[in-house]
Protein backbone atom coordinates (compact mmCIF):
# COMPACT_ATOMS: atom_id res chain seq x y z
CA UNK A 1 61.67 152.67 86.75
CA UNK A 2 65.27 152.09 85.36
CA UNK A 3 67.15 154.48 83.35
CA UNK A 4 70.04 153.74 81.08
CA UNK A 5 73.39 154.92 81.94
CA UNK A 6 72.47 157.26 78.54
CA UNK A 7 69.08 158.78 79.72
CA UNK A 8 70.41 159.32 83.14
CA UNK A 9 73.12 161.60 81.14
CA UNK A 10 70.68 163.14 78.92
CA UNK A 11 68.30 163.79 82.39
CA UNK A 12 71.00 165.60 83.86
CA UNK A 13 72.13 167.68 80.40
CA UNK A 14 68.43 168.71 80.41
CA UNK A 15 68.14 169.69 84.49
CA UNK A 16 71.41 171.57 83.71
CA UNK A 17 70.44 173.81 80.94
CA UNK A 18 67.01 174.12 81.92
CA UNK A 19 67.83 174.58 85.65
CA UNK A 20 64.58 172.57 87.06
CA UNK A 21 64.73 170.78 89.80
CA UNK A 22 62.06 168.37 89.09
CA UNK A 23 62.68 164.91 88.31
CA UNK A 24 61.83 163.61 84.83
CA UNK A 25 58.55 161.80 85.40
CA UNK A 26 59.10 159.45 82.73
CA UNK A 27 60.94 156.64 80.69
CA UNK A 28 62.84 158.28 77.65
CA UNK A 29 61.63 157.71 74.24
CA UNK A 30 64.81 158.86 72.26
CA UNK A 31 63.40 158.41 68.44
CA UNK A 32 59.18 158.78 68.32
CA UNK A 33 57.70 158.36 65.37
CA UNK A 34 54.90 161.55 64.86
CA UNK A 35 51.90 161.09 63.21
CA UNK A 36 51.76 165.05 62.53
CA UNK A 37 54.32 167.47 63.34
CA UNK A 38 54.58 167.99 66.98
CA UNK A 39 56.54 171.92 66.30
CA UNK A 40 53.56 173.25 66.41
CA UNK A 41 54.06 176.18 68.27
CA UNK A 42 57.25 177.36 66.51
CA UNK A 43 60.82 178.06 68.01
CA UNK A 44 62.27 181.25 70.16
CA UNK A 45 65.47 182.53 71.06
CA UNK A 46 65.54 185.52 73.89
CA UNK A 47 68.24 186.29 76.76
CA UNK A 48 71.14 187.63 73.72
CA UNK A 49 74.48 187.79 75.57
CA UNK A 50 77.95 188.35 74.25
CA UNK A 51 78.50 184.30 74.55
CA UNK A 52 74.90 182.88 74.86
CA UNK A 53 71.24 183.09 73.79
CA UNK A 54 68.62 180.82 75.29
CA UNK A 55 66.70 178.39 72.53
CA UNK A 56 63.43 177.38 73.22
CA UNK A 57 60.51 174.89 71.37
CA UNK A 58 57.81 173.04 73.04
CA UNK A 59 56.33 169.79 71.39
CA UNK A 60 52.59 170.17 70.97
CA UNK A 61 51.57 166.83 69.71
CA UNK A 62 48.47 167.21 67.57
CA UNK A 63 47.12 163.47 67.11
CA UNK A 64 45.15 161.68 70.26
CA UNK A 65 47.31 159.01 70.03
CA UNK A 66 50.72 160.96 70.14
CA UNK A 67 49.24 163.06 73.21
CA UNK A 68 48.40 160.07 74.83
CA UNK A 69 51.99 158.26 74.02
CA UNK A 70 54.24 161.46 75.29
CA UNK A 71 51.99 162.01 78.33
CA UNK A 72 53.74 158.87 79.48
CA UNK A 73 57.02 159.41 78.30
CA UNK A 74 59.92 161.70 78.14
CA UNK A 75 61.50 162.74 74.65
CA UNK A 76 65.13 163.04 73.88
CA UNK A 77 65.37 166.42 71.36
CA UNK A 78 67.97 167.25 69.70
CA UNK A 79 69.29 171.01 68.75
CA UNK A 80 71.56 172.65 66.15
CA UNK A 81 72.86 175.70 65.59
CA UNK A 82 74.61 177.47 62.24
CA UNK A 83 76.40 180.40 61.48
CA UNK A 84 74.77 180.25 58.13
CA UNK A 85 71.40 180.70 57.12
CA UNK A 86 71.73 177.50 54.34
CA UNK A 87 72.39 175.67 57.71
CA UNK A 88 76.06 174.55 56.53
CA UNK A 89 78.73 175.83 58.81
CA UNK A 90 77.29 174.23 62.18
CA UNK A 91 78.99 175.61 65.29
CA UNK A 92 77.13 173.64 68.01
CA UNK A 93 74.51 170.54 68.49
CA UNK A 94 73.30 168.60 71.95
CA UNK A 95 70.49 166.86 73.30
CA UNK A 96 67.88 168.02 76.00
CA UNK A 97 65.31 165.91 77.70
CA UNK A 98 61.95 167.11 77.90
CA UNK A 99 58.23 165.50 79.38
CA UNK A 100 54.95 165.99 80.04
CA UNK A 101 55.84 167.47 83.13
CA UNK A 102 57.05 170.44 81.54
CA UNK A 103 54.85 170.62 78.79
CA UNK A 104 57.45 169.12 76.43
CA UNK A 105 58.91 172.27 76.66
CA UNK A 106 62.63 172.97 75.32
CA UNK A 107 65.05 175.31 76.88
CA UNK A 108 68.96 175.73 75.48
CA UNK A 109 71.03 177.57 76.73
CA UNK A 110 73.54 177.85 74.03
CA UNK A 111 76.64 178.94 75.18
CA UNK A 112 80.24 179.72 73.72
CA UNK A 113 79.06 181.77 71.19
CA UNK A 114 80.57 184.79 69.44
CA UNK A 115 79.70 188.54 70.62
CA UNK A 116 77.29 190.16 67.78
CA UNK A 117 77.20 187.49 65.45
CA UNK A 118 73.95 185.55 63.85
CA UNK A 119 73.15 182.49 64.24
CA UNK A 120 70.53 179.61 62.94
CA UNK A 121 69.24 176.89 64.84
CA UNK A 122 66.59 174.43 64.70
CA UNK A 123 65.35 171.13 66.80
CA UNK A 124 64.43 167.68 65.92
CA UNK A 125 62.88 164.77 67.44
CA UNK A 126 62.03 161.15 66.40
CA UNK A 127 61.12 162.03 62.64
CA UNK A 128 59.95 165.32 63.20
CA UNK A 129 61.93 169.11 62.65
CA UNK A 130 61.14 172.10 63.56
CA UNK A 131 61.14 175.34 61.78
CA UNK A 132 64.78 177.18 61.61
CA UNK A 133 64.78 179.99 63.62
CA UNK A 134 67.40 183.24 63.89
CA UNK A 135 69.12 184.45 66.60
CA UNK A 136 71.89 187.29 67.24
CA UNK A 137 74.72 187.33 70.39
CA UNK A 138 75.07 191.16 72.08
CA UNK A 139 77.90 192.56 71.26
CA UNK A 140 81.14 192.47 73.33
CA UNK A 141 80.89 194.78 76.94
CA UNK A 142 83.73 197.04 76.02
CA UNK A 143 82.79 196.94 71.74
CA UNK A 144 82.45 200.15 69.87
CA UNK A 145 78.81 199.87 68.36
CA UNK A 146 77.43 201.75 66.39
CA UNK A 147 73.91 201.13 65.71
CA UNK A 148 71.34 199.26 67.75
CA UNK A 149 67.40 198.62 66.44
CA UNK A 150 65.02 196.63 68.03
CA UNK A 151 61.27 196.59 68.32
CA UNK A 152 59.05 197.73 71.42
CA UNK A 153 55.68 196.02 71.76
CA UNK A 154 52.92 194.69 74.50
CA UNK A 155 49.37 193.89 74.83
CA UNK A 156 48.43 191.70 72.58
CA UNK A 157 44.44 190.65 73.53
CA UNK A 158 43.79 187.40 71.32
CA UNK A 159 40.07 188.19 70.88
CA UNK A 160 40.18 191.74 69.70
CA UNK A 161 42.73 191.59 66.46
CA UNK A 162 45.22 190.16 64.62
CA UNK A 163 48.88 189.66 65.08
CA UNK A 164 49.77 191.72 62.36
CA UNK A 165 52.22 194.07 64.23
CA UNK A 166 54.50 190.45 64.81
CA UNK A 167 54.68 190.34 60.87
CA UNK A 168 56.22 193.69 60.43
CA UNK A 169 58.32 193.02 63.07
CA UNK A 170 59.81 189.73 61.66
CA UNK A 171 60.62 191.76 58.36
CA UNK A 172 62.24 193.77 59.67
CA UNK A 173 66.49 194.16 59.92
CA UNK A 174 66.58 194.27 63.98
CA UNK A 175 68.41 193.17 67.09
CA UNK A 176 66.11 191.85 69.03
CA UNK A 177 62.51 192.08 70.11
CA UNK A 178 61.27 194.07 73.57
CA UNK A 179 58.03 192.79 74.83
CA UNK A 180 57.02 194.70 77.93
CA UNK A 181 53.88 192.77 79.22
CA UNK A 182 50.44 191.02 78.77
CA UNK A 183 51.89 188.27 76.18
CA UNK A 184 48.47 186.52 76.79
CA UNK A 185 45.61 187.65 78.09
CA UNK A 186 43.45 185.59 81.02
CA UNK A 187 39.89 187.11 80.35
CA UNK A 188 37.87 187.97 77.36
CA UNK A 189 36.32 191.14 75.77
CA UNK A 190 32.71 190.03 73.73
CA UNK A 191 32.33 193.45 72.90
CA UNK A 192 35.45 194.04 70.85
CA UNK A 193 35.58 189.96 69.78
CA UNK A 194 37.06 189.37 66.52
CA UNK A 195 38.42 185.79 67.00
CA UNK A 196 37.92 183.61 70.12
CA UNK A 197 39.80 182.14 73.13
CA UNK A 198 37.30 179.15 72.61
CA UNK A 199 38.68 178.64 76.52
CA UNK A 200 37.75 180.16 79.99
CA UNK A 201 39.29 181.88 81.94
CA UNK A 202 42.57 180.16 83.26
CA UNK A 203 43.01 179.13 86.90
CA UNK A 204 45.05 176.02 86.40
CA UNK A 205 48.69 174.99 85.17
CA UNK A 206 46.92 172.83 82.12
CA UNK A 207 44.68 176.35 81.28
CA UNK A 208 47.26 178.42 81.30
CA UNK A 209 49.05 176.25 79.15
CA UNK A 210 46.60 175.85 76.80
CA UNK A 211 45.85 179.62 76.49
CA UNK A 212 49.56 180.37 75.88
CA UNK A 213 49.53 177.42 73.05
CA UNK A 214 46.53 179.20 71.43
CA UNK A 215 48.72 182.44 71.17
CA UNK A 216 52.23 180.64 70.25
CA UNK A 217 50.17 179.00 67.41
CA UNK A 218 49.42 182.30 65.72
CA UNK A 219 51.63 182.17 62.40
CA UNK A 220 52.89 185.92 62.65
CA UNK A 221 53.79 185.77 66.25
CA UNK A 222 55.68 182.46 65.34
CA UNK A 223 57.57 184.70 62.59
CA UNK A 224 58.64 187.60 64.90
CA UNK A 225 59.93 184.80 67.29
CA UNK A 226 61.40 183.12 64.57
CA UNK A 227 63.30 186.25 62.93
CA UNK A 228 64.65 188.03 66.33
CA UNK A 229 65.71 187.04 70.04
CA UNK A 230 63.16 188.33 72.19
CA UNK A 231 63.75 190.12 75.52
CA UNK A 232 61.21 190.01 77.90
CA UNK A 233 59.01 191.11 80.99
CA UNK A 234 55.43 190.67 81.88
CA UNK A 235 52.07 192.90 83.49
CA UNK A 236 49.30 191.36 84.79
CA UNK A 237 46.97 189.74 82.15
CA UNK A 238 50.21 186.58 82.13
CA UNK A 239 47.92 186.13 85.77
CA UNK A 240 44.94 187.87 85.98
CA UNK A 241 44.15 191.86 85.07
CA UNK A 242 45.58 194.42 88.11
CA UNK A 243 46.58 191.85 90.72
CA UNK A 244 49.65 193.45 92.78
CA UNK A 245 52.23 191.15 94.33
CA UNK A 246 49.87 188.68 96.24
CA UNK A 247 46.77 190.27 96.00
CA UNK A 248 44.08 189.70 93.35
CA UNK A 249 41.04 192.12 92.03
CA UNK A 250 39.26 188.97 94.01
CA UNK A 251 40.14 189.59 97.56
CA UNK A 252 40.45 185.63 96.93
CA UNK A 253 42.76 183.77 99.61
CA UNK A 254 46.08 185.54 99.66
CA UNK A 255 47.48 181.44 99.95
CA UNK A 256 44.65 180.62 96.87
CA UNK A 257 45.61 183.35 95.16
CA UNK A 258 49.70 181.92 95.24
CA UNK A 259 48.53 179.30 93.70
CA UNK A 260 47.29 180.67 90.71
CA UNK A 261 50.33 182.92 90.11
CA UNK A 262 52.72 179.69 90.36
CA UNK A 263 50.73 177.94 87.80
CA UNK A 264 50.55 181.37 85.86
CA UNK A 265 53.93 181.88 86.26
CA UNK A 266 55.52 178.31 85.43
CA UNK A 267 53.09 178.35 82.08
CA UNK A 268 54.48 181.25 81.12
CA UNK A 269 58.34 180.04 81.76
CA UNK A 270 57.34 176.88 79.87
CA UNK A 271 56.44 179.07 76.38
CA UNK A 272 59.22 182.28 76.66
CA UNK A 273 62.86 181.62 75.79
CA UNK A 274 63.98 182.23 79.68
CA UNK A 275 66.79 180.65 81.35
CA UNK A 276 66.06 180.33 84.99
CA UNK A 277 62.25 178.74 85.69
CA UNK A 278 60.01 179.79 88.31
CA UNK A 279 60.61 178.90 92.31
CA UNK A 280 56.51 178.24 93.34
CA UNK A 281 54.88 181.43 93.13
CA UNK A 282 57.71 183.29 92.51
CA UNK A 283 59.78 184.06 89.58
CA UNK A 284 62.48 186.43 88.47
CA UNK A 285 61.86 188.44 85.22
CA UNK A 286 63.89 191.72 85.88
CA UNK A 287 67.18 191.49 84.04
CA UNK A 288 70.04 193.57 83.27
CA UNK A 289 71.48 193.77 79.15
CA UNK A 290 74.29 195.47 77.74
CA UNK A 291 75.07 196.52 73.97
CA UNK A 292 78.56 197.26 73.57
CA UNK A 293 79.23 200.57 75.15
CA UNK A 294 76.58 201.96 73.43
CA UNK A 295 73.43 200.77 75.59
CA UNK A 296 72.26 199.03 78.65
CA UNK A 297 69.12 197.79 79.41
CA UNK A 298 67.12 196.93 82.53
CA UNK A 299 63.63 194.85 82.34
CA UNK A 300 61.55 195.51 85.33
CA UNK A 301 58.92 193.85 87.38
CA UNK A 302 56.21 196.20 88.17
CA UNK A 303 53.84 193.54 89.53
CA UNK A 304 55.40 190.68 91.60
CA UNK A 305 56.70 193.11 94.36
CA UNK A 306 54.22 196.17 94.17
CA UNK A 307 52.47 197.07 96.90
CA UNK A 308 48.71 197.10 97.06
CA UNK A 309 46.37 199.44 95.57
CA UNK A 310 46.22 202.59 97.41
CA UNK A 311 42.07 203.80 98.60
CA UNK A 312 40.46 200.24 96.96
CA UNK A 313 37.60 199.19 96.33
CA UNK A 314 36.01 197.72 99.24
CA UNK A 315 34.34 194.97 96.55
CA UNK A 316 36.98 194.39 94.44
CA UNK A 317 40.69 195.45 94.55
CA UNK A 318 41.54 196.90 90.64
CA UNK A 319 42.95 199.83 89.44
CA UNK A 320 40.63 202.60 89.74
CA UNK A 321 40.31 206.23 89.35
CA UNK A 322 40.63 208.02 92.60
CA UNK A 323 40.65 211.64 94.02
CA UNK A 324 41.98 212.47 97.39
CA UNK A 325 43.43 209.64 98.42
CA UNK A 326 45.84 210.21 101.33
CA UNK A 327 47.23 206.64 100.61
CA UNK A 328 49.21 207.99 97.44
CA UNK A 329 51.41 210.32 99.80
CA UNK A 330 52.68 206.95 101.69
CA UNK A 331 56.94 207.28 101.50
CA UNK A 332 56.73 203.14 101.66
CA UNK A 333 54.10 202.60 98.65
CA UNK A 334 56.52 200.93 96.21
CA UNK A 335 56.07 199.49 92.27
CA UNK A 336 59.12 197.51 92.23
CA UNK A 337 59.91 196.48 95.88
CA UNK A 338 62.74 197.58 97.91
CA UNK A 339 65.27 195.40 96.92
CA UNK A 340 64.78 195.87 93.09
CA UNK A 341 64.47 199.60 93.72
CA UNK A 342 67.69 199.37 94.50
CA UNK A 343 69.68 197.22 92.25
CA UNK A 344 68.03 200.00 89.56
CA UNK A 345 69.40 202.82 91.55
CA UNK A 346 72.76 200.91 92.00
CA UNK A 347 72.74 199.94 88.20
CA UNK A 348 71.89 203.30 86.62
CA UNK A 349 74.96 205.47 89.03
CA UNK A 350 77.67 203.21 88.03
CA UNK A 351 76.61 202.30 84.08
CA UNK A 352 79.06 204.12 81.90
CA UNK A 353 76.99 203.49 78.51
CA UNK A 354 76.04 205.88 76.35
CA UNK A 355 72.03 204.77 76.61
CA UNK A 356 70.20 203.72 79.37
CA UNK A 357 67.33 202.49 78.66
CA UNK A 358 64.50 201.14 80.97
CA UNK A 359 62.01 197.82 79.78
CA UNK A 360 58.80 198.23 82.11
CA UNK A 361 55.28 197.51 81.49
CA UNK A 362 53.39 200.77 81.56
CA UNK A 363 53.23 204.75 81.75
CA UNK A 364 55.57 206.31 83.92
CA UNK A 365 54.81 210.08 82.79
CA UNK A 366 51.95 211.53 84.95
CA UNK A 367 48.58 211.12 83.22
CA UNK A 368 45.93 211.74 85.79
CA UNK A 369 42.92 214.73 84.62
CA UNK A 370 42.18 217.89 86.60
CA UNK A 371 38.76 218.23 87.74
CA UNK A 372 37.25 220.70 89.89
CA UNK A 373 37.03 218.48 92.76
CA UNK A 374 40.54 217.56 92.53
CA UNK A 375 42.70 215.59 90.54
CA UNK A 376 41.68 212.29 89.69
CA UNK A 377 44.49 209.46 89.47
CA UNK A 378 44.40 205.57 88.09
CA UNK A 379 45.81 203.86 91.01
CA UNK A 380 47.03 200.66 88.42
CA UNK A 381 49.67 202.55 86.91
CA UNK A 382 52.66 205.14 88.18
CA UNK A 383 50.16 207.65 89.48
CA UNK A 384 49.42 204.95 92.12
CA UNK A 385 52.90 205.02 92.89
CA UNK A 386 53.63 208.74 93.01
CA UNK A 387 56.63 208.20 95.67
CA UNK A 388 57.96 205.07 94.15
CA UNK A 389 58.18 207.38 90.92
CA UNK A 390 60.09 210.37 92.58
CA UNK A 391 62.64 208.03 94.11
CA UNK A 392 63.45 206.74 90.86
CA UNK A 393 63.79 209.62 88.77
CA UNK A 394 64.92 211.54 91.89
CA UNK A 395 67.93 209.34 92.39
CA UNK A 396 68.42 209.00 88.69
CA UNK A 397 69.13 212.63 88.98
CA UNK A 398 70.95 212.94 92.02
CA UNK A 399 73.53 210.52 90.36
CA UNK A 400 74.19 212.35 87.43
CA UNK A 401 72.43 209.86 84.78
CA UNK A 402 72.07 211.01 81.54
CA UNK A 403 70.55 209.79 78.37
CA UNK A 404 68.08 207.41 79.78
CA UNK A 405 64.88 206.21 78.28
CA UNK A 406 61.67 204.96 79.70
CA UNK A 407 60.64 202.11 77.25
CA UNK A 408 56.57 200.95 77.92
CA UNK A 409 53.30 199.56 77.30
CA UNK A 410 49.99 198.76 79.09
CA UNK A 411 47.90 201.96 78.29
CA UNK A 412 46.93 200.61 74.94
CA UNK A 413 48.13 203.93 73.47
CA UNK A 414 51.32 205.53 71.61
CA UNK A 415 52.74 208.26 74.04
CA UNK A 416 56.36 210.06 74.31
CA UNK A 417 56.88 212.19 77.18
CA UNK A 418 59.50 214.22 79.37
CA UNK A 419 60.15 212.63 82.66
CA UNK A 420 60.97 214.87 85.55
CA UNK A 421 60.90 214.77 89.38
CA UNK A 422 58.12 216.99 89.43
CA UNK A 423 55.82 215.89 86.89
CA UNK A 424 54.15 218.40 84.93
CA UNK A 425 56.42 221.07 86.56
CA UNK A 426 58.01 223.09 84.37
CA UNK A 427 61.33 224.33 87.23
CA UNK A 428 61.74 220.91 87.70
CA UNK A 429 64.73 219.27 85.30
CA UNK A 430 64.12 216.40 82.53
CA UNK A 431 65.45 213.67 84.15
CA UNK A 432 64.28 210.73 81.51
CA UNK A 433 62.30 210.67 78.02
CA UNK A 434 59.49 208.23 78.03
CA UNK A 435 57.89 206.04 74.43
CA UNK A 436 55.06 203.97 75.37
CA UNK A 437 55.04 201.39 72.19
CA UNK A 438 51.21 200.78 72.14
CA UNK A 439 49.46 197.43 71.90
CA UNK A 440 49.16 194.96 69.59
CA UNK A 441 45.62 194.78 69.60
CA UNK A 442 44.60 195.57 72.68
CA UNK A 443 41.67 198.76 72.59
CA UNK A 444 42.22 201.99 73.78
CA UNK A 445 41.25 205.44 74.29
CA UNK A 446 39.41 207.50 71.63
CA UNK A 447 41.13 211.31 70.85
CA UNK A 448 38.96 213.07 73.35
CA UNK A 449 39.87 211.50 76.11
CA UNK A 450 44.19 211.91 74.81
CA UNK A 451 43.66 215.12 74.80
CA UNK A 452 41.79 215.78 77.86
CA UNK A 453 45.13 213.84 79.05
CA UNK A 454 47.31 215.55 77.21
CA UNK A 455 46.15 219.30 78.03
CA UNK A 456 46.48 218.60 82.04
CA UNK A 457 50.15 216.98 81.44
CA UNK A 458 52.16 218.95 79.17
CA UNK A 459 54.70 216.27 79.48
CA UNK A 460 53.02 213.91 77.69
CA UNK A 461 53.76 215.30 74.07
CA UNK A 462 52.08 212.81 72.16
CA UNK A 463 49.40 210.10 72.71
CA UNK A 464 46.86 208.10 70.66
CA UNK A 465 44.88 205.90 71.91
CA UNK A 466 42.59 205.36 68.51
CA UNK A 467 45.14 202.92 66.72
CA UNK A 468 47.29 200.05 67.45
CA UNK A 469 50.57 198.74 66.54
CA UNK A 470 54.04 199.34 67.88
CA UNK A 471 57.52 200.97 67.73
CA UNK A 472 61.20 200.86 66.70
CA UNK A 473 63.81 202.66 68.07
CA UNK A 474 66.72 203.05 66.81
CA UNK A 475 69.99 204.25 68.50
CA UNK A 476 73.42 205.30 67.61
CA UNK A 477 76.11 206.99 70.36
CA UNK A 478 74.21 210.89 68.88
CA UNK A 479 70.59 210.09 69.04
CA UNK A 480 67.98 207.71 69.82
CA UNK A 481 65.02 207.70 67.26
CA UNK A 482 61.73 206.20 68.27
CA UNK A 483 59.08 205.36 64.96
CA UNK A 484 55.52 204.98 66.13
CA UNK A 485 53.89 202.53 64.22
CA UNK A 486 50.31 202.14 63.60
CA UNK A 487 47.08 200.53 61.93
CA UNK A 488 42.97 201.14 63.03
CA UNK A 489 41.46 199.10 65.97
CA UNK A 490 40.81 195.96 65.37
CA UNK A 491 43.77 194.84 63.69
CA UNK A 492 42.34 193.16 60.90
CA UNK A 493 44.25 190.04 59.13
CA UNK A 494 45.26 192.55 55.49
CA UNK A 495 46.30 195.20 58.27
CA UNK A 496 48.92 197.53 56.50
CA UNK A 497 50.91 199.93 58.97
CA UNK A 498 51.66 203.88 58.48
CA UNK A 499 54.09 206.04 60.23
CA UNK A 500 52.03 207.56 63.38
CA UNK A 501 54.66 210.15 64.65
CA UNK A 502 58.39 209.96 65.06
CA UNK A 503 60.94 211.05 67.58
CA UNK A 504 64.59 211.79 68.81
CA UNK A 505 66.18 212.77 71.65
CA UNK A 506 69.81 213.83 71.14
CA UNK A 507 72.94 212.16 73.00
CA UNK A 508 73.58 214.58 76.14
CA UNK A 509 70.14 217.12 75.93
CA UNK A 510 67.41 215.49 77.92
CA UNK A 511 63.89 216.20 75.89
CA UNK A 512 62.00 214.86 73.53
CA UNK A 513 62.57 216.43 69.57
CA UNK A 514 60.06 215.98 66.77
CA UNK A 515 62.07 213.90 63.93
């Protein structure tokens, strides 16, 4: 096939910005005429550095005949971006490359950008535009800020509510978005059903892709993308519920198994606003942000690099609830893998921010109950990991960190808790505060079993498992405030959201505070 001197330059704009290797597998079609609106799934912005955000947009053509055209060819689409919300004052615009290889998928990386400023953007292609989206740069490394907000959510099961969590989100005045994990969900729940996948499960690329389209197309997720940058990390539902690193609750094929994560994996790069893609199977998520001098942020993989399940199942390898279970005791047993473990460690002892906060997707406060034949642990979450959880907050306090924040999800519950070396242990120091940010929609425990959970950790302050929803936190250089927000299970589509609880913890005073 022959390429123009033009779509050989436009190729190798595209292969820049969206760092892929792979070849375009078509001819360029620079204008298409749509039949329908191929922006179907909305527009994202994530990644927010002092000079650079990363755009995103994936063309979803809706008409058999467009599907079938762009299947064969690649699309020239073009991007703009404002400092003005009337779209007048543009600061940048370029071209990108996208085909079917890649799902038509758009990634930007918008560069040369101001620290802390806002910005509009929006795409077109052929006679088709996309929505306009907004975006916001971090601030300068070295700026004095004052004030940092942003959202905290995860678990967001298709079938068992409504996005309504995303809407209150997008209204609100924030700096970005924090989604800790299970952005999609692979399996289904008929007993808590309130809309349909109208798919099985995903094992493929193309299923995969389609599940994540069926979520992008949800009008209030597309708002919260559309109002905030995003920041993100994943669990294990982006693959398949409780695998860990290259194991699956299947004992499938370890090789098999690979298989299924890269196709998970390169979906999932495909719909997120991320700048580097997937390499096969593997694919880096953890990250490191910084807000002025205020905050710093690290997002964490807890399942790529895990180690297996300690005492499984000898049919199938999930998280379950154990008691003795020698395995737990193992010094090597890790949740984030050796060499992420330390880039943590070596982040956290030299980061001279005010706030360090930590993006991971679940509990990290002790939660297991005391019964009389021992105590009984969930081997999916930190409790699995007991070691892997004293060398983190252990070296967190051997270096002298201070204000830092646990920020997570999973557990399909509210929860704020003190973090020490010890849990539960009242001579041992706060090293960390914890907020879990709830789910979504995702169902959780009912109030006997919190506070069964509650009464054997007196760390965990707070926890409800009865509602859903999410949190803000909001932090200046004295305290960081953390609003539980919350609605009844299932999420229904007039959900309104109340207050649940609220919380600070004070600059320089580890512990959580009732606000």
């Amino acid at each position: 096939m022959n390429f123009s001197r033009r779509e050989l330059n436009r190729a190798a704009l595209w292969l820049a910005l969206g760092n892929w290797a792979a070849p375009l597998r078509a001819e360029v079609l620079p204008a298409p005429r749509w039949s329908s609106n191929p922006f179907t799934l909305g527009v994202a912005s994530g990644q927010p550095r002092p000079d650079s955000v990363v755009l995103w947009t994936r063309l979803a053509p809706g008409g058999e005949e467009d599907a079938a055209r762009h299947a064969k060819t690649a699309c020239a689409v073009q991007y703009e971006i404002y400092s003005d919300a009337a779209l007048r004052r543009s600061v940048a615009r370029g071209e990108v490359v996208t085909d079917a290889s890649r799902a038509l998928s758009v990634h930007v990386h918008a560069r040369g950008l101001q620290p802390q400023r806002d910005y509009w953007y929006r795409f077109r292609c052929g006679n088709a535009t996309s929505p306009v989206g907004h975006t916001r740069t971090a601030p300068a490394p070295d700026a004095d800020v004052r004030r940092l907000r942003f959202a905290l959510a995860s678990c967001q099961h298709y079938e068992q509510g409504y996005f309504k969590s995303h809407r209150e989100i997008a209204g609100r005045e924030l700096d970005f978005v924090l989604f800790v994990g299970d952005y999609i969900y692979e399996g289904s729940s008929p007993a808590y059903e309130v809309r349909k996948h109208g798919t099985r499960t995903p094992y493929t690329l193309n299923a995969y892709r389609d599940r994540h389209a069926l979520y992008k197309g949800d009008a209030d997720l597309q708002a919260a993308h559309a109002a905030h940058p995003w920041i993100l990390t994943w669990d294990d539902h982006e693959v398949v519920n409780d695998y860990a690193g290259d194991r699956e609750p299947a004992r499938d094929d370890p090789e098999r198994f690979l298989r299924r994560r890269a196709a998970a994996y390169q979906a999932y790069f495909e719909h997120m606003p991320l700048l580097v893609p997937p390499q096969g199977s593997a694919m880096r998520i953890h990250d490191r942000y910084t807000w002025g001098r205020l905050a710093e942020l690290w997002t964490l993989d807890c399942r790529q690099y895990r180690s297996r399940h300690a005492c499984p199942d000898p049919e199938r390898d999930v998280g379950r609830t154990v008691i003795g279970c020698a395995d737990l005791a193992e010094p090597a047993r890790t949740m984030l893998g050796a060499e992420q473990e330390r880039w943590l460690a070596q982040g956290l002892a030299s980061s001279t921010r005010q706030w360090k906060l930590l993006g991971q997707s679940s509990q990290i406060s002790a939660t297991g109950i005391d019964t009389p034949e021992g105590r009984k642990v969930w081997t999916d979450g930190w409790d699995g990991y007991p070691e892997a959880r004293r060398r983190l907050l252990q070296g967190a306090h051997r270096a002298g960190v201070r204000n830092l924040v646990a920020l997570g999800g999973d557990v399909h519950r509210h929860a704020a808790a003190d973090l020490r070396v010890v849990p539960n242990d009242s001579a041992s120091p706060i090293v960390a505060t914890e907020f879990v940010g709830g789910s979504v929609t995702s169902k959780g425990a009912g109030m006997a079993a919190m506070a069964r959970m509650r009464r054997d950790n007196p760390d965990v302050a707070h926890a409800r498992g009865d509602q859903r929803g999410h949190a803000f936190i909001d932090i200046t250089p004295q305290q960081l405030q953390c609003e539980f927000r919350a609605t009844a299970h299932p999420v229904v589509a007039d959900a309104a959201f109340d207050t649940q609880a609220r919380f600070v913890v004070e600059a320089g005073h580890a512990g959580l505070q009732s606000a």
